[in-house]
Structure formats: structure tokens, C-alpha cells
PDB file of N, CA and C in Angstrom:
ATOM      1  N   UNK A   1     -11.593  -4.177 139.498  1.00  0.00           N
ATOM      2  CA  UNK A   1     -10.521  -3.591 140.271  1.00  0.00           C
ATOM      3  C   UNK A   1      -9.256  -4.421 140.104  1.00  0.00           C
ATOM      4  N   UNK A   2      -7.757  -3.748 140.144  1.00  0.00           N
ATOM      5  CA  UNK A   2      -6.727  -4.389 140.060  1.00  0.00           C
ATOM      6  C   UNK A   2      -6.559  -4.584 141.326  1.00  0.00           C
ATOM      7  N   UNK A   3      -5.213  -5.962 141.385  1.00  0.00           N
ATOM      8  CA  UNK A   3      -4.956  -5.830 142.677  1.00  0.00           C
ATOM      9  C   UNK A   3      -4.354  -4.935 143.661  1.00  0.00           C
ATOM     10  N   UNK A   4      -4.047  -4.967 144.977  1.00  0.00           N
ATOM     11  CA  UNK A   4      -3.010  -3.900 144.927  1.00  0.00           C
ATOM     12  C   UNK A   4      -1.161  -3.808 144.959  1.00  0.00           C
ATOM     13  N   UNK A   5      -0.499  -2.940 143.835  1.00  0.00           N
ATOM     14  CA  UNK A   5       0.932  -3.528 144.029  1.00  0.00           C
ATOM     15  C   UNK A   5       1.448  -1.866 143.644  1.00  0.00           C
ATOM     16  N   UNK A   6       2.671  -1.747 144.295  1.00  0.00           N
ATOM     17  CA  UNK A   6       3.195  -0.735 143.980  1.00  0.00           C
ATOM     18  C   UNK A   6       3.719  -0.013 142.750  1.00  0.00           C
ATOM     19  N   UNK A   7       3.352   0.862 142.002  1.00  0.00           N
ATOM     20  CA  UNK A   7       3.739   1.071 140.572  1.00  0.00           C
ATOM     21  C   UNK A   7       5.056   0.994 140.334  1.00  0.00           C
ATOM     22  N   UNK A   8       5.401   1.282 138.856  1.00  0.00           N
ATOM     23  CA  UNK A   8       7.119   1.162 138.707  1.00  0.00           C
ATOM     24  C   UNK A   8       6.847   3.043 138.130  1.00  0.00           C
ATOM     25  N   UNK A   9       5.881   3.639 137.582  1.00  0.00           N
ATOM     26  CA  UNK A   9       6.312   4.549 136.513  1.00  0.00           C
ATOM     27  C   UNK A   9       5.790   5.684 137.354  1.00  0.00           C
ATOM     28  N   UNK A  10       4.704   5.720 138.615  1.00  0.00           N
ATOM     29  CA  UNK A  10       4.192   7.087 139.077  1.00  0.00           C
ATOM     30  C   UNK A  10       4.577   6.569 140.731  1.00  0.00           C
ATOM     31  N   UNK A  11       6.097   6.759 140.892  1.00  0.00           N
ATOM     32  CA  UNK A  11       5.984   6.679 142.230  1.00  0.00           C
ATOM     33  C   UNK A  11       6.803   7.869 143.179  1.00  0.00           C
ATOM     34  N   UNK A  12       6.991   8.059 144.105  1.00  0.00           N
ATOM     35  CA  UNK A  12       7.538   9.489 144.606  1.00  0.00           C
ATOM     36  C   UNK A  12       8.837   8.994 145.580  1.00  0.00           C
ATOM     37  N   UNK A  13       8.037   7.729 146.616  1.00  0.00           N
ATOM     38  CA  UNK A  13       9.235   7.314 147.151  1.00  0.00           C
ATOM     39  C   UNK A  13       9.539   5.653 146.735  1.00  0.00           C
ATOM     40  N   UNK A  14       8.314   4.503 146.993  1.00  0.00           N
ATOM     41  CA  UNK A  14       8.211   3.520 146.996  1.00  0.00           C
ATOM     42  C   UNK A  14       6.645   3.206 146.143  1.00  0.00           C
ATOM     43  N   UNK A  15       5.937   3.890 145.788  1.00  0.00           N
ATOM     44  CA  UNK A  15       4.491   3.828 145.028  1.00  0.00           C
ATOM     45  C   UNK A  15       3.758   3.311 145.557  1.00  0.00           C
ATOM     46  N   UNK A  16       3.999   3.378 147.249  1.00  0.00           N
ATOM     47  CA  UNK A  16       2.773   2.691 147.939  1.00  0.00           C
ATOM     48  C   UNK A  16       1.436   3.898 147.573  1.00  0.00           C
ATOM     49  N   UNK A  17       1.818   4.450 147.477  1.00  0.00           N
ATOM     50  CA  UNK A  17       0.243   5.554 147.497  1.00  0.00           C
ATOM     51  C   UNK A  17      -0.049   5.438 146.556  1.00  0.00           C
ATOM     52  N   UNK A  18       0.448   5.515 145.047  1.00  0.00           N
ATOM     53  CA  UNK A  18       0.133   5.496 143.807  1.00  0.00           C
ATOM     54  C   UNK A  18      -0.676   4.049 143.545  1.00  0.00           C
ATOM     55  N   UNK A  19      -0.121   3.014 144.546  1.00  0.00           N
ATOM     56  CA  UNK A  19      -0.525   1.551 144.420  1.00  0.00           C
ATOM     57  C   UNK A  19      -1.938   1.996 144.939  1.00  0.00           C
ATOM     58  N   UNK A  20      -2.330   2.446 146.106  1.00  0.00           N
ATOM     59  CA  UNK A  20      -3.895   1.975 146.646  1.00  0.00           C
ATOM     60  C   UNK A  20      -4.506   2.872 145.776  1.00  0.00           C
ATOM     61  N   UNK A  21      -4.232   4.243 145.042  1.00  0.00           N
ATOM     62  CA  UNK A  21      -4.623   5.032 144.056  1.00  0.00           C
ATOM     63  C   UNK A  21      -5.052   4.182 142.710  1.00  0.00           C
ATOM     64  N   UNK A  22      -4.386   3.419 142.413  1.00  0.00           N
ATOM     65  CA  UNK A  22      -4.678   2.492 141.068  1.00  0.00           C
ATOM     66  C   UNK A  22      -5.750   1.576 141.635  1.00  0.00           C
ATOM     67  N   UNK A  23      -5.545   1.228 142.344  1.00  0.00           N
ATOM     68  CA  UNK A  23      -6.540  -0.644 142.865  1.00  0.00           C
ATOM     69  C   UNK A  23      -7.830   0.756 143.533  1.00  0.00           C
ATOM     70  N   UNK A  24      -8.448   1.769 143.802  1.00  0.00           N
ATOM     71  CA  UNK A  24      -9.339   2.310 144.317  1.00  0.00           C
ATOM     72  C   UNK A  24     -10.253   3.343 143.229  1.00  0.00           C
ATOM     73  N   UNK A  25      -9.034   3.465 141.940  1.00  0.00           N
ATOM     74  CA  UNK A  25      -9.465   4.518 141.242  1.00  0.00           C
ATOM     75  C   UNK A  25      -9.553   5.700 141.613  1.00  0.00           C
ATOM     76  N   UNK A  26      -8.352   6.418 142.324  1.00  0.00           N
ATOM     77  CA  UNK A  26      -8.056   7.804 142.456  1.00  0.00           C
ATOM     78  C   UNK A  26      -7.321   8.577 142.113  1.00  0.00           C
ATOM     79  N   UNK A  27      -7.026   9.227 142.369  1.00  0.00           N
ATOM     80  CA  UNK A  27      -5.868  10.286 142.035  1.00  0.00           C
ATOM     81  C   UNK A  27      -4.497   9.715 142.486  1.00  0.00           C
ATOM     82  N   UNK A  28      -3.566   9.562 142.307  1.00  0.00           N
ATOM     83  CA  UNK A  28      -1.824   8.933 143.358  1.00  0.00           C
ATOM     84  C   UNK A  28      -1.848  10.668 143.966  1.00  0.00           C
ATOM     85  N   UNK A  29      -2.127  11.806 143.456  1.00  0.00           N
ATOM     86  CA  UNK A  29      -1.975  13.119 144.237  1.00  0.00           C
ATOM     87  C   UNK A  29      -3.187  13.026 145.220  1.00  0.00           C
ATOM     88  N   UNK A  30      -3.738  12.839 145.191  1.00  0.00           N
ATOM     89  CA  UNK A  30      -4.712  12.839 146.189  1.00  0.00           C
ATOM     90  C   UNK A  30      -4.480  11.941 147.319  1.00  0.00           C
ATOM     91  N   UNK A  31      -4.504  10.637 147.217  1.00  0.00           N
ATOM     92  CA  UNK A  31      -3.352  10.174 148.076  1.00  0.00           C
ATOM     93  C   UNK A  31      -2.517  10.180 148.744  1.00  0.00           C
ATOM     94  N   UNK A  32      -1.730  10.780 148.079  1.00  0.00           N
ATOM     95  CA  UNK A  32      -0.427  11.187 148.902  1.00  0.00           C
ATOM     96  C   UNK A  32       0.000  12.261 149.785  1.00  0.00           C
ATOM     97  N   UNK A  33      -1.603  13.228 149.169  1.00  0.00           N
ATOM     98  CA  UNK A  33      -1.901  14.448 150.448  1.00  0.00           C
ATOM     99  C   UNK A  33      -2.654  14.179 151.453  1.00  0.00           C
ATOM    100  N   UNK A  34      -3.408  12.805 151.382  1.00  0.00           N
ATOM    101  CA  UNK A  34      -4.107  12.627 152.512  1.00  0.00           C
ATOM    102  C   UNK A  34      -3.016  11.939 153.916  1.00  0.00           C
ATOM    103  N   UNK A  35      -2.037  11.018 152.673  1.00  0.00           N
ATOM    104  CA  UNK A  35      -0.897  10.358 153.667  1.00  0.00           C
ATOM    105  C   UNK A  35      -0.066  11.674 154.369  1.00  0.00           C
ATOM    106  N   UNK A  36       0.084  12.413 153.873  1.00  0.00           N
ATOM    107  CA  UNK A  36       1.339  13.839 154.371  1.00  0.00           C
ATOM    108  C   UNK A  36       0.385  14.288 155.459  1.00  0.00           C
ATOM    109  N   UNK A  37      -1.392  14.649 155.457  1.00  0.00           N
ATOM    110  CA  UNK A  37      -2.378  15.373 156.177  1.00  0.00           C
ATOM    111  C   UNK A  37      -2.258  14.235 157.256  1.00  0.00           C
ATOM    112  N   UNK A  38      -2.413  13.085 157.190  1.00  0.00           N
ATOM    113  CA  UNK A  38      -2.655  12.126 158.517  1.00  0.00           C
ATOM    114  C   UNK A  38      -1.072  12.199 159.002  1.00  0.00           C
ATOM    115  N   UNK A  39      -0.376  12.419 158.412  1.00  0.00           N
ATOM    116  CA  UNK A  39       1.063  12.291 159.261  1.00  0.00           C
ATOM    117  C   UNK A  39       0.798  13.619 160.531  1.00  0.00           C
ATOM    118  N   UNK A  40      -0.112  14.508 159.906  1.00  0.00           N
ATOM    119  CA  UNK A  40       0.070  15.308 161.506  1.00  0.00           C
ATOM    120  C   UNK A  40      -0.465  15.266 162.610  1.00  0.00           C
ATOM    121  N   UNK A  41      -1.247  14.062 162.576  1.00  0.00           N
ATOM    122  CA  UNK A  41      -2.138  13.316 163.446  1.00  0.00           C
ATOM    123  C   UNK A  41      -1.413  12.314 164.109  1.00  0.00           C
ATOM    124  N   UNK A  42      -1.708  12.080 165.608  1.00  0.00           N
ATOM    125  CA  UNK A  42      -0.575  11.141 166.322  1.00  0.00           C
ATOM    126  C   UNK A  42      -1.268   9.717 166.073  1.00  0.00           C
ATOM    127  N   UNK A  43      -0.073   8.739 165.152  1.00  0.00           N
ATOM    128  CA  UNK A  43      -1.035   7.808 164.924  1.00  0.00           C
ATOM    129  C   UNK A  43       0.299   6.841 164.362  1.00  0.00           C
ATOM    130  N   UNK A  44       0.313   5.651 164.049  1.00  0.00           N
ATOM    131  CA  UNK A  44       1.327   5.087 163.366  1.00  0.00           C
ATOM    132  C   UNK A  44       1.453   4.747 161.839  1.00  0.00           C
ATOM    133  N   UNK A  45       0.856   6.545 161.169  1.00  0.00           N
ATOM    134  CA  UNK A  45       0.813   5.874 159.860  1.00  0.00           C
ATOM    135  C   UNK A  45       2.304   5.894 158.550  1.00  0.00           C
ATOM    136  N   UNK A  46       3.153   6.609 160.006  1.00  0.00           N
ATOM    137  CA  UNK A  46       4.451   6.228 158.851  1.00  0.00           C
ATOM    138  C   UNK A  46       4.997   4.801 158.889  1.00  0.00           C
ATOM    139  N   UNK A  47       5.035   4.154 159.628  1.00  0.00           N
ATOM    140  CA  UNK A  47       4.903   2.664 159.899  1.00  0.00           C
ATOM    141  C   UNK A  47       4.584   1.944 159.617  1.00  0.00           C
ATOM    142  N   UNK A  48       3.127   2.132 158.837  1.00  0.00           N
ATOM    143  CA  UNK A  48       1.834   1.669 158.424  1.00  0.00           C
ATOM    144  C   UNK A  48       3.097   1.650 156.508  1.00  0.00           C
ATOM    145  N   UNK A  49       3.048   2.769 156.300  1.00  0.00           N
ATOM    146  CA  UNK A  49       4.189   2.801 154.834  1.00  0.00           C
ATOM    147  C   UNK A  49       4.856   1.992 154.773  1.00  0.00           C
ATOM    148  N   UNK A  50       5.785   2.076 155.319  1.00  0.00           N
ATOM    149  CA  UNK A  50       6.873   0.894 155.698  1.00  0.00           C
ATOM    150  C   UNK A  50       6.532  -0.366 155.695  1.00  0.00           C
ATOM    151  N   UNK A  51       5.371  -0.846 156.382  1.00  0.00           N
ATOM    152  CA  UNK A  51       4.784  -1.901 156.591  1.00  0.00           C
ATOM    153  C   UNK A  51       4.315  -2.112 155.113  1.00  0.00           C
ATOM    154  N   UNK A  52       3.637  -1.277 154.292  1.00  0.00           N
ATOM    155  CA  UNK A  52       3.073  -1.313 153.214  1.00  0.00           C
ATOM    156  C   UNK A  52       3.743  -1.985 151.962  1.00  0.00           C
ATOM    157  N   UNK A  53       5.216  -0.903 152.343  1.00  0.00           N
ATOM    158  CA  UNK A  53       6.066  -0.699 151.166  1.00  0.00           C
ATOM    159  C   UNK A  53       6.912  -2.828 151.494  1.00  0.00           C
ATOM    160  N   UNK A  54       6.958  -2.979 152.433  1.00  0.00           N
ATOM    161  CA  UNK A  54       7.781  -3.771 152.642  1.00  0.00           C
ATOM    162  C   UNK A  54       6.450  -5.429 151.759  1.00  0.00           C
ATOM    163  N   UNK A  55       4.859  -5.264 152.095  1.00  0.00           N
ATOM    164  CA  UNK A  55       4.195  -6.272 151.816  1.00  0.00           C
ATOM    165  C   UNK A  55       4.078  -6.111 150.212  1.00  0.00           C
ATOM    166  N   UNK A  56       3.606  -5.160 149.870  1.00  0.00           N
ATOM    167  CA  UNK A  56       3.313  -4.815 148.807  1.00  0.00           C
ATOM    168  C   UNK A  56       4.129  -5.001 147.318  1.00  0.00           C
ATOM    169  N   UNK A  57       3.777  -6.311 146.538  1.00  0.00           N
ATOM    170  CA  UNK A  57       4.790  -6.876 145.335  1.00  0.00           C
ATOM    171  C   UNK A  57       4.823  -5.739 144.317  1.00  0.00           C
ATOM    172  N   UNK A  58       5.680  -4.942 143.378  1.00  0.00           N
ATOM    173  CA  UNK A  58       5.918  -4.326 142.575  1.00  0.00           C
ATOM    174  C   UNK A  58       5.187  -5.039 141.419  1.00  0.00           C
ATOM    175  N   UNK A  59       4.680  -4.180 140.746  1.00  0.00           N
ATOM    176  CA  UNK A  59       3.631  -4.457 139.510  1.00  0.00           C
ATOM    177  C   UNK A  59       4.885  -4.519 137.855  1.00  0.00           C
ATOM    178  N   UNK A  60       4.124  -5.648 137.608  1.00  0.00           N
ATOM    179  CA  UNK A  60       4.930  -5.985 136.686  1.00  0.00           C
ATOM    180  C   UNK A  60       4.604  -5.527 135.158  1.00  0.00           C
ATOM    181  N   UNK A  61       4.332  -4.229 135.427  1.00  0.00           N
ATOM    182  CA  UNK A  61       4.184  -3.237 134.364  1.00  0.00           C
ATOM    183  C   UNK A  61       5.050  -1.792 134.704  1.00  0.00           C
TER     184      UNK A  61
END
């Protein structure tokens, strides 16, 4: 497994989704519909992004 870091080449806003998609071996679309599906759930996972996007080092590829 890679570590996890945000992509430079498949990203939509910041490549946090595309990032846990690479380090898990999934889809970055699959991902990113589960992040949009939990957003309609009361919960703090846009925050959780933010939080993500802000820890998460850009991959140096």
C-alpha cells in the first residue's frame, strides 16, 4: 500500500478522495460518491475534508 497523499493529476477539488482511493485501491469515483452520499447525513464530514485537505502532503508525482 502507498501512503496516503493527495494526487496532482486525478483531482476534482483538492484530491483528498482520489488520495484515500489510491492508498485503499479503489475507484477516486467511487469515493467521491460515497463523500457527496454521507454529506446528506448530519455529521461533520465536510470538515472532516478540510481537515483532510489541510493534513494531507501532495504526492510528488
Amino acid at each position: 500500500m502507498t501512503t496516503m497523499t493527495r494526487t496532482r493529476d486525478d483531482k476534482v477539488i483538492a484530491g483528498v478522495c482520489a488520495g484515500i482511493a489510491r492508498r485503499y485501491g479503489w475507484r477516486p469515483g467511487k469515493v467521491r460518491l460515497i463523500f457527496v452520499l454521507s454529506c446528506l447525513l448530519p455529521g461533520p464530514q465536510f470538515i472532516l475534508y478540510i481537515i483532510l485537505w489541510w493534513l494531507m502532503p501532495k504526492s510528488s508525482y
